[in-house]
PDB file of N, CA and C in Angstrom:
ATOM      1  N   UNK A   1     191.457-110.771-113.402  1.00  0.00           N
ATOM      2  CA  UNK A   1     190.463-111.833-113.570  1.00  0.00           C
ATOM      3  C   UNK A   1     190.493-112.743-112.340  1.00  0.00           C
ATOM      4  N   UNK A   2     189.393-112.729-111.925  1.00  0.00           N
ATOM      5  CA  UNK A   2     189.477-113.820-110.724  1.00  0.00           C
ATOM      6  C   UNK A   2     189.706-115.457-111.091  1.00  0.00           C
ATOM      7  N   UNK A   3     190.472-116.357-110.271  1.00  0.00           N
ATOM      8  CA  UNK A   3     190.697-117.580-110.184  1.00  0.00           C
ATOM      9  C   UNK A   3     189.903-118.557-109.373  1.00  0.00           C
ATOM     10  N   UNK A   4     189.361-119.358-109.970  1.00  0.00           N
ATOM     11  CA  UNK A   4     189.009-120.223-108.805  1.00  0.00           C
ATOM     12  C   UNK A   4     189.311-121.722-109.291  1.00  0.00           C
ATOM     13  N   UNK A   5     189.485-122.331-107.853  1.00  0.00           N
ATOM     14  CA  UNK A   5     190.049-123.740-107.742  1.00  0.00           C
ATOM     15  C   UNK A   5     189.212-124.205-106.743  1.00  0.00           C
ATOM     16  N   UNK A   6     188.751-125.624-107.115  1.00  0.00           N
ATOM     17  CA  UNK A   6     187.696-126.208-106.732  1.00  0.00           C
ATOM     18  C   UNK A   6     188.197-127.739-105.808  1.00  0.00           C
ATOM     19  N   UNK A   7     188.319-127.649-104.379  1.00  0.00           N
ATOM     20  CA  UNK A   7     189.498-128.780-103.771  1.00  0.00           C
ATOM     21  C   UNK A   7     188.272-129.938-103.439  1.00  0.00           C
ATOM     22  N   UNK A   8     188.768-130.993-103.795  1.00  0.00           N
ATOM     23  CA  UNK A   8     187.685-132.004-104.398  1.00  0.00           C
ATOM     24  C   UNK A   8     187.834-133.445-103.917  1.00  0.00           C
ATOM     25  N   UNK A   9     187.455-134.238-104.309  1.00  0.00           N
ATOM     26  CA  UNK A   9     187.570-136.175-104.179  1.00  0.00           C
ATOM     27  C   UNK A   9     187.097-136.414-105.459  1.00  0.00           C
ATOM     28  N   UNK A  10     187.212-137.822-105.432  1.00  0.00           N
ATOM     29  CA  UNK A  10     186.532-138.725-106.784  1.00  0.00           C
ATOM     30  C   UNK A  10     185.546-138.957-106.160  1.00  0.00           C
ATOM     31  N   UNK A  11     184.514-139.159-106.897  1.00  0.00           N
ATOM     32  CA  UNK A  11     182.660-139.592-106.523  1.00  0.00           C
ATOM     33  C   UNK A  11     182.101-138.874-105.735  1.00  0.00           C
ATOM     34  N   UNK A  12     182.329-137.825-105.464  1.00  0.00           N
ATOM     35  CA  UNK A  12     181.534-136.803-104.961  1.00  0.00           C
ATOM     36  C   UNK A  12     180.322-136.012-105.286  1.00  0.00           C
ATOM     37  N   UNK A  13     179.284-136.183-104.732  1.00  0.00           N
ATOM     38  CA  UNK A  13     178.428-135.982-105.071  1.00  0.00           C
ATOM     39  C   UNK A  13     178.005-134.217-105.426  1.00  0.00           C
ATOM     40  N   UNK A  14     178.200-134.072-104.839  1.00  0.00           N
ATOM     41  CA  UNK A  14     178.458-132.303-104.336  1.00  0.00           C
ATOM     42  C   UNK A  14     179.375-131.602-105.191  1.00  0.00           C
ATOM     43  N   UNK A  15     180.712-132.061-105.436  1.00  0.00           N
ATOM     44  CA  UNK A  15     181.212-131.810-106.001  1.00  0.00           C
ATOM     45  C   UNK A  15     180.767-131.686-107.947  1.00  0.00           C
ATOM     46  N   UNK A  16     180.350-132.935-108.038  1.00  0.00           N
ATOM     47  CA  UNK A  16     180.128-133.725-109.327  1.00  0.00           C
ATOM     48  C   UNK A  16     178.814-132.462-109.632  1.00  0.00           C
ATOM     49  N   UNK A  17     178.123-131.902-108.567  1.00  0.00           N
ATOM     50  CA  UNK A  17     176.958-130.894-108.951  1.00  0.00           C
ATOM     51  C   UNK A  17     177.811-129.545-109.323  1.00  0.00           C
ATOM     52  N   UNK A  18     178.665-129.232-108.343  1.00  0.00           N
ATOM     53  CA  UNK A  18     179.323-127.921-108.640  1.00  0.00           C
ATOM     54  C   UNK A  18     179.944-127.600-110.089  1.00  0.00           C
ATOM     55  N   UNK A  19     180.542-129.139-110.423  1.00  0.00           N
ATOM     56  CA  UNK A  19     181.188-128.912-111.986  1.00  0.00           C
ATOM     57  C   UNK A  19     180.644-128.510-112.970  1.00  0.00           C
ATOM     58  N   UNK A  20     178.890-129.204-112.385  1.00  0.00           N
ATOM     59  CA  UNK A  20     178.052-129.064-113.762  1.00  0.00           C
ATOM     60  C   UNK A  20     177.298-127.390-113.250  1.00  0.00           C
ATOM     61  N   UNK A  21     177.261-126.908-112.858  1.00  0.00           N
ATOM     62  CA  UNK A  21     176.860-125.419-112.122  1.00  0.00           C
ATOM     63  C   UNK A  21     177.967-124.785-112.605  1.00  0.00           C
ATOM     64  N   UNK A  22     178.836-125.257-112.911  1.00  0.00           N
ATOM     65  CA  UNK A  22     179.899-124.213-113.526  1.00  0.00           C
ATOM     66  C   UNK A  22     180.185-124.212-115.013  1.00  0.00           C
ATOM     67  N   UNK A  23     180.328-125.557-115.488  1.00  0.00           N
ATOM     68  CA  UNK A  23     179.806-125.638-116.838  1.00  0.00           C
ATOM     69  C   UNK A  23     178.734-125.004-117.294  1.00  0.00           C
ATOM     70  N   UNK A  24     177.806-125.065-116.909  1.00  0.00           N
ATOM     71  CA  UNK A  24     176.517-124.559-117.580  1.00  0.00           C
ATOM     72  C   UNK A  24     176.560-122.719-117.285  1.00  0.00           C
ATOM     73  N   UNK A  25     177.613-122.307-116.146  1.00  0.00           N
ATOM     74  CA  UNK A  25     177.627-121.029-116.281  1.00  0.00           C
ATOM     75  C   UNK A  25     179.157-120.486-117.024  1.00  0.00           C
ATOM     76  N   UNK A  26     179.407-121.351-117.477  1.00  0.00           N
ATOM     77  CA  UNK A  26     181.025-121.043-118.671  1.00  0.00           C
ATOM     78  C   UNK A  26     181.622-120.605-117.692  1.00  0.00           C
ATOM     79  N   UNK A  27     181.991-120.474-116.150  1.00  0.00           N
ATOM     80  CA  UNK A  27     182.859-120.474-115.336  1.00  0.00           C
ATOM     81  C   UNK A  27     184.160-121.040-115.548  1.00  0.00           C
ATOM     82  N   UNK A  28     185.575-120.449-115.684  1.00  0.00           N
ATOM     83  CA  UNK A  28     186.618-121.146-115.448  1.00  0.00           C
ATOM     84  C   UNK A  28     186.922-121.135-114.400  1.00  0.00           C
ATOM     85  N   UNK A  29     187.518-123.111-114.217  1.00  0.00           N
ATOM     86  CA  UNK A  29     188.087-123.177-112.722  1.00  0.00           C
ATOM     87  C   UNK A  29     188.921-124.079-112.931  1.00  0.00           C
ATOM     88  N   UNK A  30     189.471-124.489-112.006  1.00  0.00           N
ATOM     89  CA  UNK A  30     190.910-125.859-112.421  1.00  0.00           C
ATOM     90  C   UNK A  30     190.011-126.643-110.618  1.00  0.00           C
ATOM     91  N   UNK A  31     189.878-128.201-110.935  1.00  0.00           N
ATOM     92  CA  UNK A  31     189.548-128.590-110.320  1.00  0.00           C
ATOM     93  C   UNK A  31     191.219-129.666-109.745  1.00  0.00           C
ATOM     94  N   UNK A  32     190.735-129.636-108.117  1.00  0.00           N
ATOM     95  CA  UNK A  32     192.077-130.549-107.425  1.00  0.00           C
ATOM     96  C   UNK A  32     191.945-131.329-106.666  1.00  0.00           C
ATOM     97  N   UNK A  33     191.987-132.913-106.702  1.00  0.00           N
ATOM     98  CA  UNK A  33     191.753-133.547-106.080  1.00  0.00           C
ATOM     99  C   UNK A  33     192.653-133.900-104.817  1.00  0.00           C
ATOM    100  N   UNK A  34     192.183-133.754-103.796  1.00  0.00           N
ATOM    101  CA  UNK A  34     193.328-133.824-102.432  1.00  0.00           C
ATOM    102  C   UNK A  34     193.884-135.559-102.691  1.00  0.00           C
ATOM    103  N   UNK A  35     193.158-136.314-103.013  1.00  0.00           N
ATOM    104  CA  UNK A  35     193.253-137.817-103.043  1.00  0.00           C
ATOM    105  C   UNK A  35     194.204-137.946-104.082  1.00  0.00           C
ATOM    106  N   UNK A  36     194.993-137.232-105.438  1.00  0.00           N
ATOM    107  CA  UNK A  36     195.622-137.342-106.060  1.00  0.00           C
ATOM    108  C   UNK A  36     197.205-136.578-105.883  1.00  0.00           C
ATOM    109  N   UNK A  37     197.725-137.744-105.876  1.00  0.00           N
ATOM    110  CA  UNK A  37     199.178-137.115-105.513  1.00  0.00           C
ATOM    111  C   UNK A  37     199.786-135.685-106.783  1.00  0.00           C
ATOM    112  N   UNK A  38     199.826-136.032-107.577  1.00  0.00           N
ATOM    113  CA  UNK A  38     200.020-135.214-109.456  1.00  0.00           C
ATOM    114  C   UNK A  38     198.765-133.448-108.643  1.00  0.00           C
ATOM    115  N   UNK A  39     198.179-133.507-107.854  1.00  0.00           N
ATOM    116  CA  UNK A  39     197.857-132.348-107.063  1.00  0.00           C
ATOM    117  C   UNK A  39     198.337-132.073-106.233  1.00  0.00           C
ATOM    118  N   UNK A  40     199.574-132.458-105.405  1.00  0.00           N
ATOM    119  CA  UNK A  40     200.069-131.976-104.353  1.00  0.00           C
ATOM    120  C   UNK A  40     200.903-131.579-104.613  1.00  0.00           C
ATOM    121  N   UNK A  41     201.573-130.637-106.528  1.00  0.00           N
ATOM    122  CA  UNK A  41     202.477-130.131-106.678  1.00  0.00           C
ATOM    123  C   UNK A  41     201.377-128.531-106.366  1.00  0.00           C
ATOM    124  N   UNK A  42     200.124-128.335-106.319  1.00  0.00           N
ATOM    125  CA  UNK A  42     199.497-127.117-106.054  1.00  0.00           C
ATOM    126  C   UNK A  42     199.775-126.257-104.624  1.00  0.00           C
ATOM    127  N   UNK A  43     200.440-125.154-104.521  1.00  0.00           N
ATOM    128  CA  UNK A  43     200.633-124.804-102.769  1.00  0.00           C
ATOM    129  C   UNK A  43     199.475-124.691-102.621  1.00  0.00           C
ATOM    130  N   UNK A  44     198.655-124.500-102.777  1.00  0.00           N
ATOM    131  CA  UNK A  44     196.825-125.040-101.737  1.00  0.00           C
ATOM    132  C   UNK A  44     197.338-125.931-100.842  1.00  0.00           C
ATOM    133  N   UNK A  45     197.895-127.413-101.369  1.00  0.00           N
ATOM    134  CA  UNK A  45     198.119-128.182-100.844  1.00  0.00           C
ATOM    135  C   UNK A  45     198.598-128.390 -99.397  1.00  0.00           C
ATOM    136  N   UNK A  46     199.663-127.233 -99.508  1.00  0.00           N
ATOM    137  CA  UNK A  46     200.357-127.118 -98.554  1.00  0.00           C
ATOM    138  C   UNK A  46     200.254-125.813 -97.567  1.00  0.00           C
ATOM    139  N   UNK A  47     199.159-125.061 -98.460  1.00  0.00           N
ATOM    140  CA  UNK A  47     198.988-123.875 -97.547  1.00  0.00           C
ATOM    141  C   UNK A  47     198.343-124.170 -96.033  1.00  0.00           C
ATOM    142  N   UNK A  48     198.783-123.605 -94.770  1.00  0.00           N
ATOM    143  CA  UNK A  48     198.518-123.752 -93.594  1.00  0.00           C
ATOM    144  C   UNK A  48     197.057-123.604 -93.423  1.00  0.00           C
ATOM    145  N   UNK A  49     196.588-122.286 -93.926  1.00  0.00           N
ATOM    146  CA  UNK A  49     194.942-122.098 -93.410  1.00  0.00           C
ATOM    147  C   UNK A  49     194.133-123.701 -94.094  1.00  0.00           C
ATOM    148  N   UNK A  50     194.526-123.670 -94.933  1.00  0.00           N
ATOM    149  CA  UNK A  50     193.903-124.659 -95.601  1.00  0.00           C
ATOM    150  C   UNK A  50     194.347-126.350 -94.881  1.00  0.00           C
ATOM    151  N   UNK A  51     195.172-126.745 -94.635  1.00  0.00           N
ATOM    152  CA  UNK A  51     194.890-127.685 -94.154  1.00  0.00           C
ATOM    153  C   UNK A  51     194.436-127.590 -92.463  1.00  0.00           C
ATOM    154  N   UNK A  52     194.641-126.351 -91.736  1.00  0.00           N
ATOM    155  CA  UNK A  52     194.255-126.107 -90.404  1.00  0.00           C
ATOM    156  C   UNK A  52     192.493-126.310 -90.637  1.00  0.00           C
ATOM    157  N   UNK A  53     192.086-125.530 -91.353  1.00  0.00           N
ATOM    158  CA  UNK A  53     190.636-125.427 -91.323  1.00  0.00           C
ATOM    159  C   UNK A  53     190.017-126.798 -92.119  1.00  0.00           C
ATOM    160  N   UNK A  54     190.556-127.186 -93.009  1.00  0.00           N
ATOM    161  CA  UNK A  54     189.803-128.620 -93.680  1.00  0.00           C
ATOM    162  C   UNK A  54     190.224-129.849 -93.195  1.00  0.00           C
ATOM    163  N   UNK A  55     191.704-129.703 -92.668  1.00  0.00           N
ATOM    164  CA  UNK A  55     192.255-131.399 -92.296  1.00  0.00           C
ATOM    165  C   UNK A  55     192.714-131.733 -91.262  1.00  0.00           C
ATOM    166  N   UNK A  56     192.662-133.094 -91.045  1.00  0.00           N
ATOM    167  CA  UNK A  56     192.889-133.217 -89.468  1.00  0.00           C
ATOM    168  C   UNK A  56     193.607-134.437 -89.640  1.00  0.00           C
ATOM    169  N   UNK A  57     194.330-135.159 -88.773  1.00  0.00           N
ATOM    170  CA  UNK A  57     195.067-136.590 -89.307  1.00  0.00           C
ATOM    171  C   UNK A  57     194.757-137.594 -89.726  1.00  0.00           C
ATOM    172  N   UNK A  58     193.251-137.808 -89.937  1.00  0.00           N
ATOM    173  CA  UNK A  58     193.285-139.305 -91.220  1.00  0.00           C
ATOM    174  C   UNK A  58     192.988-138.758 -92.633  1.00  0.00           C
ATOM    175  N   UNK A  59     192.609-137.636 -92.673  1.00  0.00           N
ATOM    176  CA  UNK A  59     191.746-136.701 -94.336  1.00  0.00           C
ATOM    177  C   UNK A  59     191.670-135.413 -94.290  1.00  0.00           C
ATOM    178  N   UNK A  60     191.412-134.938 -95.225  1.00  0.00           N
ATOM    179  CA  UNK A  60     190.668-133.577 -95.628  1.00  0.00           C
ATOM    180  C   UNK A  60     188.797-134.081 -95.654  1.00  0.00           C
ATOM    181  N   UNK A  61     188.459-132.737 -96.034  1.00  0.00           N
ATOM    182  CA  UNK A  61     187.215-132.656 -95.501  1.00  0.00           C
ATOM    183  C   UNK A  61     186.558-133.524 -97.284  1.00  0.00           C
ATOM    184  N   UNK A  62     185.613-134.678 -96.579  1.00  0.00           N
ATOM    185  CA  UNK A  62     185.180-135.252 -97.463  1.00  0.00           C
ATOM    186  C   UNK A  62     183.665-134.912 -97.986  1.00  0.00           C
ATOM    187  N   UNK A  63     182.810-135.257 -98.964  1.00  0.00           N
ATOM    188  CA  UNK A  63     181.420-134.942 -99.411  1.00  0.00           C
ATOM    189  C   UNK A  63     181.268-133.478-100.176  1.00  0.00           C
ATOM    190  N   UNK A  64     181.826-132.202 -99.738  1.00  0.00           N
ATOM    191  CA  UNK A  64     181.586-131.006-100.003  1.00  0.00           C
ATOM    192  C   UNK A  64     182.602-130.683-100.438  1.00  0.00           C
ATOM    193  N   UNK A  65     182.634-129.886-101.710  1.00  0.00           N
ATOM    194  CA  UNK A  65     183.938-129.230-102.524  1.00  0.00           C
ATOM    195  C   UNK A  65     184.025-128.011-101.782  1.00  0.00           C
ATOM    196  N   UNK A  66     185.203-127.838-101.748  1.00  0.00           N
ATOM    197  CA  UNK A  66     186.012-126.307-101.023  1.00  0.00           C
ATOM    198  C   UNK A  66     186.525-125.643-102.706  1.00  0.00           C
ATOM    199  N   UNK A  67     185.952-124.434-102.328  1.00  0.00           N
ATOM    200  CA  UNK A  67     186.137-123.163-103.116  1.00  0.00           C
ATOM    201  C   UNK A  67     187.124-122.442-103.023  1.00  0.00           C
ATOM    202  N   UNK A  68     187.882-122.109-103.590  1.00  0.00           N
ATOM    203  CA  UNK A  68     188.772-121.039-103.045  1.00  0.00           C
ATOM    204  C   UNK A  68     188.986-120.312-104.536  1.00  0.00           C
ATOM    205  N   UNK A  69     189.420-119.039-103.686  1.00  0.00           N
ATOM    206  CA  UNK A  69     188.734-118.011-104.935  1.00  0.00           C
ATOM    207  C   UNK A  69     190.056-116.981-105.042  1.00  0.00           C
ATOM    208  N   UNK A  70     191.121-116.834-105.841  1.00  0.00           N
ATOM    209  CA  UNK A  70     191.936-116.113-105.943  1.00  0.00           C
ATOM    210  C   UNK A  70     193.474-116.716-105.141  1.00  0.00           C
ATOM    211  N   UNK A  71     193.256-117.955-104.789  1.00  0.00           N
ATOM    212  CA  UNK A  71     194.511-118.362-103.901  1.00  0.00           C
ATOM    213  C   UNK A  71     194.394-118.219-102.450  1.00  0.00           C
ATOM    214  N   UNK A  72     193.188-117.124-102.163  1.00  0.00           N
ATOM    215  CA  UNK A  72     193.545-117.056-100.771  1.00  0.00           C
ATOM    216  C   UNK A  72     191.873-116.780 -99.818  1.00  0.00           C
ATOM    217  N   UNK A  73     190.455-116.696-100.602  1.00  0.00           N
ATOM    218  CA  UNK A  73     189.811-117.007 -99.996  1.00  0.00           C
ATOM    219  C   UNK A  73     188.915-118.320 -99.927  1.00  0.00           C
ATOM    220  N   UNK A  74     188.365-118.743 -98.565  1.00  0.00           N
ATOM    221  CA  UNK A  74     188.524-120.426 -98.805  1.00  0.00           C
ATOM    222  C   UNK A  74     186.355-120.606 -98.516  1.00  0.00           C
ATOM    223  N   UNK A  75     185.431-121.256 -99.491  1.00  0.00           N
ATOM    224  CA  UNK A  75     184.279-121.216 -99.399  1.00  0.00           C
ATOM    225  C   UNK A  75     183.969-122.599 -99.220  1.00  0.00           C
ATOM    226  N   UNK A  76     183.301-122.886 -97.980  1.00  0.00           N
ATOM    227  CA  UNK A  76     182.672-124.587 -97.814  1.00  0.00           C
ATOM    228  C   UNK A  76     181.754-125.029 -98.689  1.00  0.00           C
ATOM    229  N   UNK A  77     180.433-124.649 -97.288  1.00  0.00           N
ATOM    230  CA  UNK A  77     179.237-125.549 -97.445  1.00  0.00           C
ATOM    231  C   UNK A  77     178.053-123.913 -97.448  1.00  0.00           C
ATOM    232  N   UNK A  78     178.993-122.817 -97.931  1.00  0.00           N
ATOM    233  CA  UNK A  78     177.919-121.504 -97.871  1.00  0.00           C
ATOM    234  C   UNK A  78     176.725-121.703 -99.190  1.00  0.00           C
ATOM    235  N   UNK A  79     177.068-122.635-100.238  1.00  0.00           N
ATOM    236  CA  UNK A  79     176.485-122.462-101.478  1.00  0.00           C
ATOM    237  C   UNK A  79     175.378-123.626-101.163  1.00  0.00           C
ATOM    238  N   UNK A  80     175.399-124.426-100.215  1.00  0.00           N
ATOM    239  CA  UNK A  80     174.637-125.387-100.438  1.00  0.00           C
ATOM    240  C   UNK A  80     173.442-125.545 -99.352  1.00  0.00           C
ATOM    241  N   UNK A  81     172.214-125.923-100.002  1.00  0.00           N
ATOM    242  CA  UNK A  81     170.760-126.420 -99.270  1.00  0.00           C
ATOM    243  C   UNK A  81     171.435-127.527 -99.089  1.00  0.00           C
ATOM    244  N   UNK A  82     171.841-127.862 -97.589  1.00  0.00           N
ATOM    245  CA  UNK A  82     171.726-129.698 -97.506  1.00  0.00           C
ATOM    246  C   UNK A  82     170.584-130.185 -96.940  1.00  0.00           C
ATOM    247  N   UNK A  83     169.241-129.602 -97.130  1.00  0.00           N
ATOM    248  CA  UNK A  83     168.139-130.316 -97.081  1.00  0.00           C
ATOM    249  C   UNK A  83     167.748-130.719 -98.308  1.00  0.00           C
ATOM    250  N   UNK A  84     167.654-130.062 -99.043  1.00  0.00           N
ATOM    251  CA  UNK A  84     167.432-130.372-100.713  1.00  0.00           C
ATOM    252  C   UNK A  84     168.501-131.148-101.683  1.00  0.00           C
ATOM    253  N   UNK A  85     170.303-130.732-101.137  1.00  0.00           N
ATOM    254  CA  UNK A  85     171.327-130.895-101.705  1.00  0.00           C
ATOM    255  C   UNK A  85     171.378-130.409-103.426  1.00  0.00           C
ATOM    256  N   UNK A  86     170.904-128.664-103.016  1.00  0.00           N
ATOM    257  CA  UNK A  86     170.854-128.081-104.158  1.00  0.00           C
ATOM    258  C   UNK A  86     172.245-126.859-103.493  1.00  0.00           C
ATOM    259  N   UNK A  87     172.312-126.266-105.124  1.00  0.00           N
ATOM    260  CA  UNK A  87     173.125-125.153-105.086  1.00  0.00           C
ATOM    261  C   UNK A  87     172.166-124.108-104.743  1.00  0.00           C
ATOM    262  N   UNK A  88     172.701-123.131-103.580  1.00  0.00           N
ATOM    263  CA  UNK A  88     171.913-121.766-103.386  1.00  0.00           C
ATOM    264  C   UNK A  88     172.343-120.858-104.470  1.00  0.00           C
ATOM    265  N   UNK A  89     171.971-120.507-105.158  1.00  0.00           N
ATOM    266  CA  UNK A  89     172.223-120.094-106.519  1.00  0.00           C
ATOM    267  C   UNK A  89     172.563-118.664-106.080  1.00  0.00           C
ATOM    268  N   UNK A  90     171.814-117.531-105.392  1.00  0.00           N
ATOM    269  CA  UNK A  90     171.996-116.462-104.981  1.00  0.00           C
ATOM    270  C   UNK A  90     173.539-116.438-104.451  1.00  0.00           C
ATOM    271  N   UNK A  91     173.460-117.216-103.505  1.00  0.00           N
ATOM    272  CA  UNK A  91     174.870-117.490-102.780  1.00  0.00           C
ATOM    273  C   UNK A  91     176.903-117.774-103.631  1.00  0.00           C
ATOM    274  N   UNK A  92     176.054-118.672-104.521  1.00  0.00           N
ATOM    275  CA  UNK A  92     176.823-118.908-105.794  1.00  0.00           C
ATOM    276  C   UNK A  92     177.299-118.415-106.754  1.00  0.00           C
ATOM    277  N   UNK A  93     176.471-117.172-106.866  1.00  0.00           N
ATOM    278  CA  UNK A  93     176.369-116.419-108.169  1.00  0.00           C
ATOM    279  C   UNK A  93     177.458-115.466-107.152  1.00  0.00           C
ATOM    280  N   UNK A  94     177.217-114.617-106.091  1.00  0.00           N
ATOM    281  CA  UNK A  94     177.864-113.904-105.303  1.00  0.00           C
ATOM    282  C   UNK A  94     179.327-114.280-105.102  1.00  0.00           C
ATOM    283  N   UNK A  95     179.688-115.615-104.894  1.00  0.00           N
ATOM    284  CA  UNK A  95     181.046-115.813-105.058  1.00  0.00           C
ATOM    285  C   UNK A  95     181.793-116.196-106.132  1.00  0.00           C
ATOM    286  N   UNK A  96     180.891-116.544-107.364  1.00  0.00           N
ATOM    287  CA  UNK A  96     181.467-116.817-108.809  1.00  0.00           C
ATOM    288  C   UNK A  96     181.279-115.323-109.722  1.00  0.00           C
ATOM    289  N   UNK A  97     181.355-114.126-108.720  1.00  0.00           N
ATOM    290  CA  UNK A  97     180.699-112.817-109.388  1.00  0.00           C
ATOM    291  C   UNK A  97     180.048-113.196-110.671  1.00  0.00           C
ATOM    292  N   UNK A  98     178.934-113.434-110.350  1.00  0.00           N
ATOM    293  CA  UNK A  98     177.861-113.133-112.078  1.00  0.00           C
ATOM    294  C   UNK A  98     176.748-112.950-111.529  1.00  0.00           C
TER     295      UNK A  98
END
């Protein structure tokens, strides 16, 4: 069964869309907020690709939820129209296999 974990902030807009895109498709996921310490017992946290590619020394990458799908593949900003600030649904469906 595939896993996915959804690396996140509070008030995110983007994010706050993805939850409900996953709710409404009965998707299980465990969502993790980088901003919450009680998440930095997750090795995401600490995995190298992941902070090489999202973080740099004041944050992680803010506005857009990071996907990661099985522990080890990592999805940005592939799901999203940011002209519209919709979910590409085609795109979505392809990495949430349905």
């Amino acid at each position: 069964m595939t896993k996915f974990k959804i690396i996140t902030k509070k008030d995110c807009y983007f994010c706050n869309k993805l939850k409900e895109w996953l709710i409404d498709k009965d998707i299980d996921y465990i969502f993790l907020d980088y901003q919450d310490p009680k998440d930095f017992d997750d090795p995401i946290m600490n995995n190298p690709t992941f902070n090489a590619l999202y973080c740099d020394m004041s944050a992680c990458v803010e506005g857009i939820p990071i996907i990661l799908k099985n522990d080890k593949d990592f999805y940005y900003a592939e799901i999203w129209d940011l002209v519209t600030n919709t979910i590409i649904e085609e795109k979505a469906k392809d990495i949430f296999e349905i």
